[in-house]
Structures are given as structure tokens and as C-alpha cells.
C-alpha atoms as a PDB file:
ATOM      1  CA  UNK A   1      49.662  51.226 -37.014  1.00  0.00           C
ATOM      2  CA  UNK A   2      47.594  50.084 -39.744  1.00  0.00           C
ATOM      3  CA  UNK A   3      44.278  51.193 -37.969  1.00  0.00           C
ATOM      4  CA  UNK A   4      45.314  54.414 -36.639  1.00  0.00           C
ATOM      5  CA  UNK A   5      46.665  55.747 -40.340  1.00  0.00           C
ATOM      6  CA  UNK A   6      43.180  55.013 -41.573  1.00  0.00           C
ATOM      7  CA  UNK A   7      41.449  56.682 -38.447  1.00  0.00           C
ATOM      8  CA  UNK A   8      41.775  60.262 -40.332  1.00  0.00           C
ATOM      9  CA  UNK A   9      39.775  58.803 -43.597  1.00  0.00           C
ATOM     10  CA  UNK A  10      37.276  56.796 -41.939  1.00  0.00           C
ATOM     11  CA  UNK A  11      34.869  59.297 -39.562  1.00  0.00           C
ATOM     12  CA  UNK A  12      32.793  56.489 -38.493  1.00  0.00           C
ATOM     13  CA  UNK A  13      35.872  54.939 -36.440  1.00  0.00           C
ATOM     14  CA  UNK A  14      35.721  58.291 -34.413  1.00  0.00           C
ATOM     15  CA  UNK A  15      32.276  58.802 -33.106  1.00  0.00           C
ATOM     16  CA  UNK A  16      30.961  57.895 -29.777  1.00  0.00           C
ATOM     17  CA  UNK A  17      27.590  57.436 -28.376  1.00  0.00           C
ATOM     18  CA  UNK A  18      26.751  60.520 -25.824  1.00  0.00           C
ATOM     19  CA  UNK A  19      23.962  60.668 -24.125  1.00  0.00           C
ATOM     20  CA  UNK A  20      21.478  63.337 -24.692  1.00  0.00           C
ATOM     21  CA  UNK A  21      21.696  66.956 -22.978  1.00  0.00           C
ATOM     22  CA  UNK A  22      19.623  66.605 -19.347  1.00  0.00           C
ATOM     23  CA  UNK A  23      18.731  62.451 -21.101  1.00  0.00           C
ATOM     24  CA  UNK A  24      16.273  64.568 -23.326  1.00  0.00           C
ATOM     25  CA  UNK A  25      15.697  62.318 -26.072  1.00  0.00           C
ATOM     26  CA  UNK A  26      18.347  59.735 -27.749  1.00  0.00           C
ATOM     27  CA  UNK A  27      21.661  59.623 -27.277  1.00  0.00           C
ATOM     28  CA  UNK A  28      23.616  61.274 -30.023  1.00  0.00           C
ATOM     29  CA  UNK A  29      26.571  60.327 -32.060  1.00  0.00           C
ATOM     30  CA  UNK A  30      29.424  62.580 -31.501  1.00  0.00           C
ATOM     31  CA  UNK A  31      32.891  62.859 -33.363  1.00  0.00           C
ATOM     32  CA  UNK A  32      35.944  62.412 -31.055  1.00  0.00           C
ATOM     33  CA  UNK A  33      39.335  63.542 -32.043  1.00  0.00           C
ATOM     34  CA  UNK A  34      42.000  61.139 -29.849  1.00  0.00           C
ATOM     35  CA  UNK A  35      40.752  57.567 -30.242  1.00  0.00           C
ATOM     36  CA  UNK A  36      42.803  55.374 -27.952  1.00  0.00           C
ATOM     37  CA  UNK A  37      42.844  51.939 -29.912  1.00  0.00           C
ATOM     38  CA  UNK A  38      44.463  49.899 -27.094  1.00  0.00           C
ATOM     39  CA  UNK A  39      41.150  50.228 -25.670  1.00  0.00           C
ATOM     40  CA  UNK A  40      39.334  48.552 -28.838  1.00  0.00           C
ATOM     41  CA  UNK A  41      42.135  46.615 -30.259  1.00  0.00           C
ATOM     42  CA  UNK A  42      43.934  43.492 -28.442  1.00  0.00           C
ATOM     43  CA  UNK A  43      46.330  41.119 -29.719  1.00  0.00           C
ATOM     44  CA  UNK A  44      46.016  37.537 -29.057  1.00  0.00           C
ATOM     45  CA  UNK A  45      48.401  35.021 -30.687  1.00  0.00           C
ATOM     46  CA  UNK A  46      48.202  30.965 -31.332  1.00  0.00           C
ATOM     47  CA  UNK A  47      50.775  28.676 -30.504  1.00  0.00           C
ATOM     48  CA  UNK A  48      51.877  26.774 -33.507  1.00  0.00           C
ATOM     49  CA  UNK A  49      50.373  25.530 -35.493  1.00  0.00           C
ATOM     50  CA  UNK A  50      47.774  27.703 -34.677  1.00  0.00           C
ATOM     51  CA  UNK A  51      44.444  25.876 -36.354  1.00  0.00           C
ATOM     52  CA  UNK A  52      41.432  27.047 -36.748  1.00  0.00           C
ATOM     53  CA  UNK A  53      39.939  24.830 -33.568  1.00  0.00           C
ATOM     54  CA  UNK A  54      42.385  27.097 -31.472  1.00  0.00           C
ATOM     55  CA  UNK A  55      41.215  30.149 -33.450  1.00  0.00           C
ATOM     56  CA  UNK A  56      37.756  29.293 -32.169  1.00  0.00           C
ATOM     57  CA  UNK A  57      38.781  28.548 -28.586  1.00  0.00           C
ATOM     58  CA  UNK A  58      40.221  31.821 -28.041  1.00  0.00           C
END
């Protein structure tokens, strides 16, 4: 919830790499205006105690 109420402020977090028209050139970054952030954003938790070994493990 956190990231998608800052999606409106930040216009970085909503552009995508497109290629270029007929691959003439580089590709282009283009503003997108759904972002689907289960596609970028997964939740993993620790069991208990949850130390920073198992942090690194994941």
C-alpha cells in the first residue's frame, strides 16, 4: 500500500523500457499508467528469530 500511494509522486517508478519504432535506434523510456506491483514486489518472511544469516540465505 505504501508503494502504490507513492507511485503518483514518483514518475520514475512508472516508466518502462520500449524498444525503438521498427528497432531504429535505442530503446526509449516510456511512462506507463497501471503498474502492477505484484509483479516487482514479493514478500518473503523469516521464521523467528529471523537473523541476519537467514536474511542472507533467502
Amino acid at each position: 500500500a505504501l508503494v502504490s500511494a507513492r507511485l503518483p509522486q514518483i514518475p520514475t517508478l512508472r516508466r518502462v523500457l520500449k524498444a525503438a519504432p521498427l528497432g531504429l535506434g535505442h530503446p526509449l523510456w516510456m511512462e506507463v499508467t497501471q503498474v502492477n506491483l505484484h509483479q516487482h514486489i514479493i514478500e518473503r518472511r523469516l521464521r523467528a528469530p529471523g537473523s541476519d544469516r537467514q536474511l542472507q540465505a533467502l
